[in-house]
C-alpha atoms as a PDB file:
ATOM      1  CA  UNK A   1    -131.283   8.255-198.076  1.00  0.00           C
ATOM      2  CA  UNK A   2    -131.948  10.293-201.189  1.00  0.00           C
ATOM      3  CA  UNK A   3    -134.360  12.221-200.411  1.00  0.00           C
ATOM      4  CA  UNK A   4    -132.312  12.870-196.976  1.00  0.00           C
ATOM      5  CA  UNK A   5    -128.957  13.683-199.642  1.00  0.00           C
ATOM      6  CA  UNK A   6    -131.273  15.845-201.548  1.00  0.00           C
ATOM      7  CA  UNK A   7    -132.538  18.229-198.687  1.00  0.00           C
ATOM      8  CA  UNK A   8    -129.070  18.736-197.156  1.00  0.00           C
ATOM      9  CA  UNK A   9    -127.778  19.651-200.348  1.00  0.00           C
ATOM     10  CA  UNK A  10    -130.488  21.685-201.078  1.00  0.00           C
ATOM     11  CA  UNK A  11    -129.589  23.755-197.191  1.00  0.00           C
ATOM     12  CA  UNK A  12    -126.287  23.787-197.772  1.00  0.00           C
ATOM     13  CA  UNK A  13    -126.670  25.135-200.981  1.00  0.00           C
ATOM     14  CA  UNK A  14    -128.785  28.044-199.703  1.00  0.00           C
ATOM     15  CA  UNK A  15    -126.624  28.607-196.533  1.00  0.00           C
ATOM     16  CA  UNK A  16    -126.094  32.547-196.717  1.00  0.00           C
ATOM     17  CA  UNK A  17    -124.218  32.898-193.329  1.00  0.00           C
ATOM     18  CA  UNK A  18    -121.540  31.221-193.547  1.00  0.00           C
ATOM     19  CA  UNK A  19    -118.803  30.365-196.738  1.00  0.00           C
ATOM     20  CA  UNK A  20    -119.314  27.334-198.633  1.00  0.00           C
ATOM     21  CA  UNK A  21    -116.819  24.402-199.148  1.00  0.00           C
ATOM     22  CA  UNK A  22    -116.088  23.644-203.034  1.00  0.00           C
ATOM     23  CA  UNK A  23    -119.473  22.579-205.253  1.00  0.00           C
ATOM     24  CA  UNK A  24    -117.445  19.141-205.563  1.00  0.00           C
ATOM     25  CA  UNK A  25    -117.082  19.054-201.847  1.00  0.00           C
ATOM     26  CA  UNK A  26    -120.568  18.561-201.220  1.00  0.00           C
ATOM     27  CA  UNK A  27    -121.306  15.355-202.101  1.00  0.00           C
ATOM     28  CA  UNK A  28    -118.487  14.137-199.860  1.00  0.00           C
ATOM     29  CA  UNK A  29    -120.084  16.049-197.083  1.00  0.00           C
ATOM     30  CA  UNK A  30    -124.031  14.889-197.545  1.00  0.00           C
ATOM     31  CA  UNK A  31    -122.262  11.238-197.150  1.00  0.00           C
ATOM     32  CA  UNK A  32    -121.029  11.694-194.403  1.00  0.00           C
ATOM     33  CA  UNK A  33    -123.445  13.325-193.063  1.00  0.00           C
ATOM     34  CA  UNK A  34    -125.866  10.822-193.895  1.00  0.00           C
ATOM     35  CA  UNK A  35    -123.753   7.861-192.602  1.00  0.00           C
ATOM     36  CA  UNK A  36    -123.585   9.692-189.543  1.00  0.00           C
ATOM     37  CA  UNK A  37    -127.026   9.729-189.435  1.00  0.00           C
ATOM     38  CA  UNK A  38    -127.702   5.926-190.242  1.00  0.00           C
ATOM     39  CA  UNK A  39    -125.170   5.745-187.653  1.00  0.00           C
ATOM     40  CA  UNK A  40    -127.122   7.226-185.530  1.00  0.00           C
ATOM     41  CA  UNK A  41    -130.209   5.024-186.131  1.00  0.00           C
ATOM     42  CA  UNK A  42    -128.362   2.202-185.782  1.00  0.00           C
ATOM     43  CA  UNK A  43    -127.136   2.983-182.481  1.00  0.00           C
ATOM     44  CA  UNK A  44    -131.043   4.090-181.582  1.00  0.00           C
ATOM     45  CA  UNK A  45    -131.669   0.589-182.468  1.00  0.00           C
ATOM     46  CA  UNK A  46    -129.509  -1.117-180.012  1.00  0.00           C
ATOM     47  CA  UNK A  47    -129.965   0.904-177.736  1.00  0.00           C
ATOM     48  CA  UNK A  48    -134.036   0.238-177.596  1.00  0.00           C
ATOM     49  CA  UNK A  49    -132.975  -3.400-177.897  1.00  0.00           C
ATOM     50  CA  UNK A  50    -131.029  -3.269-174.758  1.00  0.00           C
ATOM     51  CA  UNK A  51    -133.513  -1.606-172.956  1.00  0.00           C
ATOM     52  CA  UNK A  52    -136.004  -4.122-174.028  1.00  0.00           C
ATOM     53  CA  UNK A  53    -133.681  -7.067-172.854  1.00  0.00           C
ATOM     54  CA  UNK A  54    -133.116  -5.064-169.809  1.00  0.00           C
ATOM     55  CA  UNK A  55    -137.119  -4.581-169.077  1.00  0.00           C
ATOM     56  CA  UNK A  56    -137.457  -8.097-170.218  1.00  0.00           C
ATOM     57  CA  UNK A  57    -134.777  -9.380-167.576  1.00  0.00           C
ATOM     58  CA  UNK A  58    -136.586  -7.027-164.882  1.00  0.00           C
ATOM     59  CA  UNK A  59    -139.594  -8.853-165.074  1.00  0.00           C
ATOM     60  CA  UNK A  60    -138.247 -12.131-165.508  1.00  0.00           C
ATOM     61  CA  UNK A  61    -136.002 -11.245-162.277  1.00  0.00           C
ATOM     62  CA  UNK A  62    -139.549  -9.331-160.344  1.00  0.00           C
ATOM     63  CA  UNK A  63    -141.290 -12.414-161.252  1.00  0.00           C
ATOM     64  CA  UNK A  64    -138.443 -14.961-159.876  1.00  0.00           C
ATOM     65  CA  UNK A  65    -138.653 -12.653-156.743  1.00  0.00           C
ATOM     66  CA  UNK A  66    -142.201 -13.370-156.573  1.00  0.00           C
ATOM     67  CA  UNK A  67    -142.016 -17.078-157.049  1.00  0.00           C
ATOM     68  CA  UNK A  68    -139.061 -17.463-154.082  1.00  0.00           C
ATOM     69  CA  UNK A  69    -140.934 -15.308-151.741  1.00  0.00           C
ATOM     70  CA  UNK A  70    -144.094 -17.802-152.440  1.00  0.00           C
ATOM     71  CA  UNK A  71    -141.877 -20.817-151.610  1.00  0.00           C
ATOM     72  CA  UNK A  72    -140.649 -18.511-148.267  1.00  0.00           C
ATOM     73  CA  UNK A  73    -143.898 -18.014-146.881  1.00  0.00           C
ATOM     74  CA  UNK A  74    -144.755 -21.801-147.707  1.00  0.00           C
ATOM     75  CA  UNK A  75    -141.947 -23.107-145.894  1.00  0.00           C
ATOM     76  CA  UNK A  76    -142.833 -20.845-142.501  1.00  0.00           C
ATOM     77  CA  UNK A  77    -146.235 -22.033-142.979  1.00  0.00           C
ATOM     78  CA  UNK A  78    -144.666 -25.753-143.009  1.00  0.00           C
ATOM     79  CA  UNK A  79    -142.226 -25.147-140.386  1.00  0.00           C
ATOM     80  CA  UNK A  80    -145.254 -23.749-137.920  1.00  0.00           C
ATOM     81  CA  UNK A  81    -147.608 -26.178-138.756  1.00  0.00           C
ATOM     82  CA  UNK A  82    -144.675 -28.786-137.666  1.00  0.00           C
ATOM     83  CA  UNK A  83    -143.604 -26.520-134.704  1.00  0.00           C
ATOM     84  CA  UNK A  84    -147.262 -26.940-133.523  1.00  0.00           C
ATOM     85  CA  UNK A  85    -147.275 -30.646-134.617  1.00  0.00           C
ATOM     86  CA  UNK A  86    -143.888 -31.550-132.233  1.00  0.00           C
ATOM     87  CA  UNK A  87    -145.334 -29.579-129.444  1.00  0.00           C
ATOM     88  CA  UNK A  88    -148.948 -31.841-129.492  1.00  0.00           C
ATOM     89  CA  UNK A  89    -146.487 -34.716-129.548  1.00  0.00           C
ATOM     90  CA  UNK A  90    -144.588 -34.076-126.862  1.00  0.00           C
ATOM     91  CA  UNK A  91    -147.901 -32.961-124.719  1.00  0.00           C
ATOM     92  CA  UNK A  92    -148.881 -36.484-125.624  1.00  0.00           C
ATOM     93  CA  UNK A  93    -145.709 -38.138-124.514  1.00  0.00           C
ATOM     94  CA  UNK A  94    -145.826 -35.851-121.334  1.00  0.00           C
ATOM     95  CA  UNK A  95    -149.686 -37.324-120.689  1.00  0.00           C
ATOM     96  CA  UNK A  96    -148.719 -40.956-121.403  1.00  0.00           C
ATOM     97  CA  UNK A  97    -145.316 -40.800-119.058  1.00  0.00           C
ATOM     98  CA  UNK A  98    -147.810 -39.055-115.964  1.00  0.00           C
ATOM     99  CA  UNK A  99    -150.067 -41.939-116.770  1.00  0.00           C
ATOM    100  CA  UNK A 100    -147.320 -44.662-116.604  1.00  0.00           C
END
């Protein structure tokens, strides 16, 4: 923060183009701007939080996805395998009613 109050001082100081506030005005003004600029990282901060709890709840939510489309396919596999099971059954039942 010092060293960041020291170099805008130091620019303003040697601004040529345009006027510059009162000497006792600066101070006031490096402040400022430097909360503005911790502000500013502050902000930068929650934001890449966010984003990381946002990436973090993609996967989680791809991965979920993932897992329930795995349970899908094993319950069509299930359902077949007893679709083919009551069919044999009943081919059996038809055989044993032709028979009796």
């Amino acid at each position: 923060v010092f060293e960041i109050r020291a170099r805008l001082v130091a620019a303003l100081s040697e601004e040529q183009t345009s006027p510059l506030p009162p000497p006792e005005l600066l101070p006031r003004l490096v402040d400022a701007l430097v909360a503005r600029v911790e502000q500013a990282e502050v902000a930068r901060a929650h934001a890449e939080e966010a984003v990381t709890l946002a990436v973090g709840d993609t996967l989680a939510t791809e991965a979920r996805a993932e897992t329930l489309q795995i349970e899908l396919d094993v319950l069509h596999q299930t359902r077949e395998r007893e679709q083919e099971e009551l069919a044999e059954a009943r081919r059996r039942a038809n055989t044993v009613q032709q028979i009796t």
